[in-house]
C-alpha atoms as a PDB file:
ATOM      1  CA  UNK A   1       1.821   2.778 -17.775  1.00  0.00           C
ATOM      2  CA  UNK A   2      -1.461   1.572 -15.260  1.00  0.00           C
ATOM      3  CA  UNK A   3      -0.977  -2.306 -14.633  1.00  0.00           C
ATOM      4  CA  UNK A   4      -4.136  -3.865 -14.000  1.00  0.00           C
ATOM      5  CA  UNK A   5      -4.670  -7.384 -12.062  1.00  0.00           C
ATOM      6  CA  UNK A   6      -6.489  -9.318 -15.061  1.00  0.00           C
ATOM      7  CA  UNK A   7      -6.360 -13.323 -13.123  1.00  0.00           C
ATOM      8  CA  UNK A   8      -5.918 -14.109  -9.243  1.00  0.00           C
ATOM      9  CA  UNK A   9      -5.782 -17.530  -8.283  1.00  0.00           C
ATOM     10  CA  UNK A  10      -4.939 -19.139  -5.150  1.00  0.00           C
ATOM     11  CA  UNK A  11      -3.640 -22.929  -4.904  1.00  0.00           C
ATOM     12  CA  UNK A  12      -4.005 -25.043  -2.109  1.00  0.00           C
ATOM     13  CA  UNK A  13      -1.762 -27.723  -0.279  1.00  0.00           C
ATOM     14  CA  UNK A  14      -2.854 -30.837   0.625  1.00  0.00           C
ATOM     15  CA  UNK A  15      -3.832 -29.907   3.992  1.00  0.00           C
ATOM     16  CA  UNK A  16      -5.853 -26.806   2.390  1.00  0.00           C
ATOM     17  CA  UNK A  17      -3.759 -24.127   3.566  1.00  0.00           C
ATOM     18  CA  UNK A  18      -2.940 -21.789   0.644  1.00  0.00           C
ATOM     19  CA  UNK A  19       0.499 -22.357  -1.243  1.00  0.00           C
ATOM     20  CA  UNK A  20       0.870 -19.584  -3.238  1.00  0.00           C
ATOM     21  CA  UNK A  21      -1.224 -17.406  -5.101  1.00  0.00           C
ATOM     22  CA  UNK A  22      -1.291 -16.695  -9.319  1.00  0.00           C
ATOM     23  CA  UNK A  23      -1.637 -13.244 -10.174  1.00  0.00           C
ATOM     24  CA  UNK A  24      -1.925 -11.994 -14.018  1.00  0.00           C
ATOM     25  CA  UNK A  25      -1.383  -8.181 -15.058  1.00  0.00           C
ATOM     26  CA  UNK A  26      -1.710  -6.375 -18.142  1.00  0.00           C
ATOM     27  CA  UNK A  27      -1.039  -2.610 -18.894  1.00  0.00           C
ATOM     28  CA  UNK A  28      -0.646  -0.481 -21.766  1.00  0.00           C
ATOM     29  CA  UNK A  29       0.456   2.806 -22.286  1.00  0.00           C
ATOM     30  CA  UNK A  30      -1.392   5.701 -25.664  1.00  0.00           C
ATOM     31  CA  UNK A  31       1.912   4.772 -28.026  1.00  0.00           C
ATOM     32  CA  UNK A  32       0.512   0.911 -27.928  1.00  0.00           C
ATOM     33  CA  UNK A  33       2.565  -0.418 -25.896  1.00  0.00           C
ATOM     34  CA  UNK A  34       1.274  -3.244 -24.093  1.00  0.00           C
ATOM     35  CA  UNK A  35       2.868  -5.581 -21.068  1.00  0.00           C
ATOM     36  CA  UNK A  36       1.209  -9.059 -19.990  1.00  0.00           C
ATOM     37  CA  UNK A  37       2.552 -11.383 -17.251  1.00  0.00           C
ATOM     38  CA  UNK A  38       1.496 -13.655 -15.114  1.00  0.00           C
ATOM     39  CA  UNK A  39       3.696 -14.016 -11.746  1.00  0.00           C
ATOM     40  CA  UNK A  40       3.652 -16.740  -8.768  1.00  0.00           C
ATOM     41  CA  UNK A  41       3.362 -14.994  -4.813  1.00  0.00           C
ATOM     42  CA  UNK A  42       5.185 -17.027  -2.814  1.00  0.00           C
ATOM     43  CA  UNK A  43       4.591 -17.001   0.954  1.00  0.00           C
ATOM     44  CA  UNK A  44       7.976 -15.729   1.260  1.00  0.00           C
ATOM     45  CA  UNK A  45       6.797 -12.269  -0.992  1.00  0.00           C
ATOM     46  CA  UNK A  46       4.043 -11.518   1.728  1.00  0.00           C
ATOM     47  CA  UNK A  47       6.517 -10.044   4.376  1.00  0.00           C
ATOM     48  CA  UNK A  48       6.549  -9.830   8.285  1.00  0.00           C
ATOM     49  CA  UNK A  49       4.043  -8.659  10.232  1.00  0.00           C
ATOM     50  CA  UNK A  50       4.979  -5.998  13.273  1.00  0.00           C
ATOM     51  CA  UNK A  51       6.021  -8.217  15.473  1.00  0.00           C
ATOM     52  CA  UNK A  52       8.508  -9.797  12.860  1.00  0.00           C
ATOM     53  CA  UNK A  53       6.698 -13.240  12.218  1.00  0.00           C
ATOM     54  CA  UNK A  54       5.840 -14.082   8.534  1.00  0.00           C
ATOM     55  CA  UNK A  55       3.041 -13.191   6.944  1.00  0.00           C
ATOM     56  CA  UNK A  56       0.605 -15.522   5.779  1.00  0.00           C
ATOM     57  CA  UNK A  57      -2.298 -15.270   3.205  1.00  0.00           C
ATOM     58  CA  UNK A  58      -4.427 -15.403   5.991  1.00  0.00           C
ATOM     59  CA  UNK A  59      -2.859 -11.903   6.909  1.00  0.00           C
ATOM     60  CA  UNK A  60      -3.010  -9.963   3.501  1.00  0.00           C
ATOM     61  CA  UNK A  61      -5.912  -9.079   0.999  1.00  0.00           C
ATOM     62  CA  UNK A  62      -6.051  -9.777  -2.884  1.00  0.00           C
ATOM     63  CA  UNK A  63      -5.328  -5.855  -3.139  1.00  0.00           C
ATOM     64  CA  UNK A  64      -2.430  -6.630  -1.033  1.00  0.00           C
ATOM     65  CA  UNK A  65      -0.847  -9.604  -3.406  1.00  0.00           C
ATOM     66  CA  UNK A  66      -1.575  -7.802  -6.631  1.00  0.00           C
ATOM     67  CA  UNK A  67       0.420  -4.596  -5.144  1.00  0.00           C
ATOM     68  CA  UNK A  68       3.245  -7.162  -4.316  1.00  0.00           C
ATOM     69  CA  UNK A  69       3.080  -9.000  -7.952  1.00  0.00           C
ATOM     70  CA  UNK A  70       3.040  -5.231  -9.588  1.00  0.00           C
ATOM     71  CA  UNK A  71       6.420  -4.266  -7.333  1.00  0.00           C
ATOM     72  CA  UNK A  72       7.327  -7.529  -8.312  1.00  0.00           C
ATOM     73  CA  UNK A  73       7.147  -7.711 -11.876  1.00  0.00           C
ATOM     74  CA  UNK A  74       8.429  -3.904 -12.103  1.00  0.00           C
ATOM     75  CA  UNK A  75      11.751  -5.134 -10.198  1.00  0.00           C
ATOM     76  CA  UNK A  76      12.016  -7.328 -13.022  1.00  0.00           C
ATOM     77  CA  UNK A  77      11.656  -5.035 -15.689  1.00  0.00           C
ATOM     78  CA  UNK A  78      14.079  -2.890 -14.179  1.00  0.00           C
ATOM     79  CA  UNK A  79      16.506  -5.563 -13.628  1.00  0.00           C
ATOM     80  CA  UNK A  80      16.742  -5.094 -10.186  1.00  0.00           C
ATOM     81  CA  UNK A  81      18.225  -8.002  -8.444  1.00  0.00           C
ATOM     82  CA  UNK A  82      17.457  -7.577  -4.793  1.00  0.00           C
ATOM     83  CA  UNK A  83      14.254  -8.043  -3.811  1.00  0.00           C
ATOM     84  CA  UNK A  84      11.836  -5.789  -3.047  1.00  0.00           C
ATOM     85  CA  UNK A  85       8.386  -7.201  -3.867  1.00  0.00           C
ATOM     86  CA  UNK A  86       6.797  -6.818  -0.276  1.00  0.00           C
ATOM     87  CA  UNK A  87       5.265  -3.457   0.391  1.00  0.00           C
ATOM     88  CA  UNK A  88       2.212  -4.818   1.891  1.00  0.00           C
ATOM     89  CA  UNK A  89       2.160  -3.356   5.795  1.00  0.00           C
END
């Protein structure tokens, strides 16, 4: 099944540095199945960087963040409970 980013949002602190960002998806397959969520990136999904600071939405690209919310929401389908939402280099 293709997932497809449908809604990206950002939301901003007080001090106007970016929180976290809102990312919706929606896929179906030919059968009619059909998948909808909408998932929260936390600055803690983004990753480290190369030299092993955190990442920040300053550092990745929408592209980026929906690639992390598809791992994301795929980890929950599976029931996997590590996590492995960051693939974003």
């Amino acid at each position: 099944m293709e997932m497809y980013t449908n809604k990206f949002t950002y939301d901003y602190g007080e001090n106007g540095t970016v929180t976290d960002a809102q990312v919706g998806l929606y896929g179906n397959d030919k059968d009619g199945q059909y998948v909808s969520c909408n998932l929260v990136i936390k600055p803690d999904d983004l990753g480290k960087k190369d030299d092993g600071m955190a990442k920040t939405f300053d550092d990745v690209t929408i592209k980026d963040i929906s690639t992390i919310a598809k791992n994301k929401m795929m980890s929950y389908l599976q029931g996997d409970s590590k996590d492995n939402s960051s693939t974003a280099n």
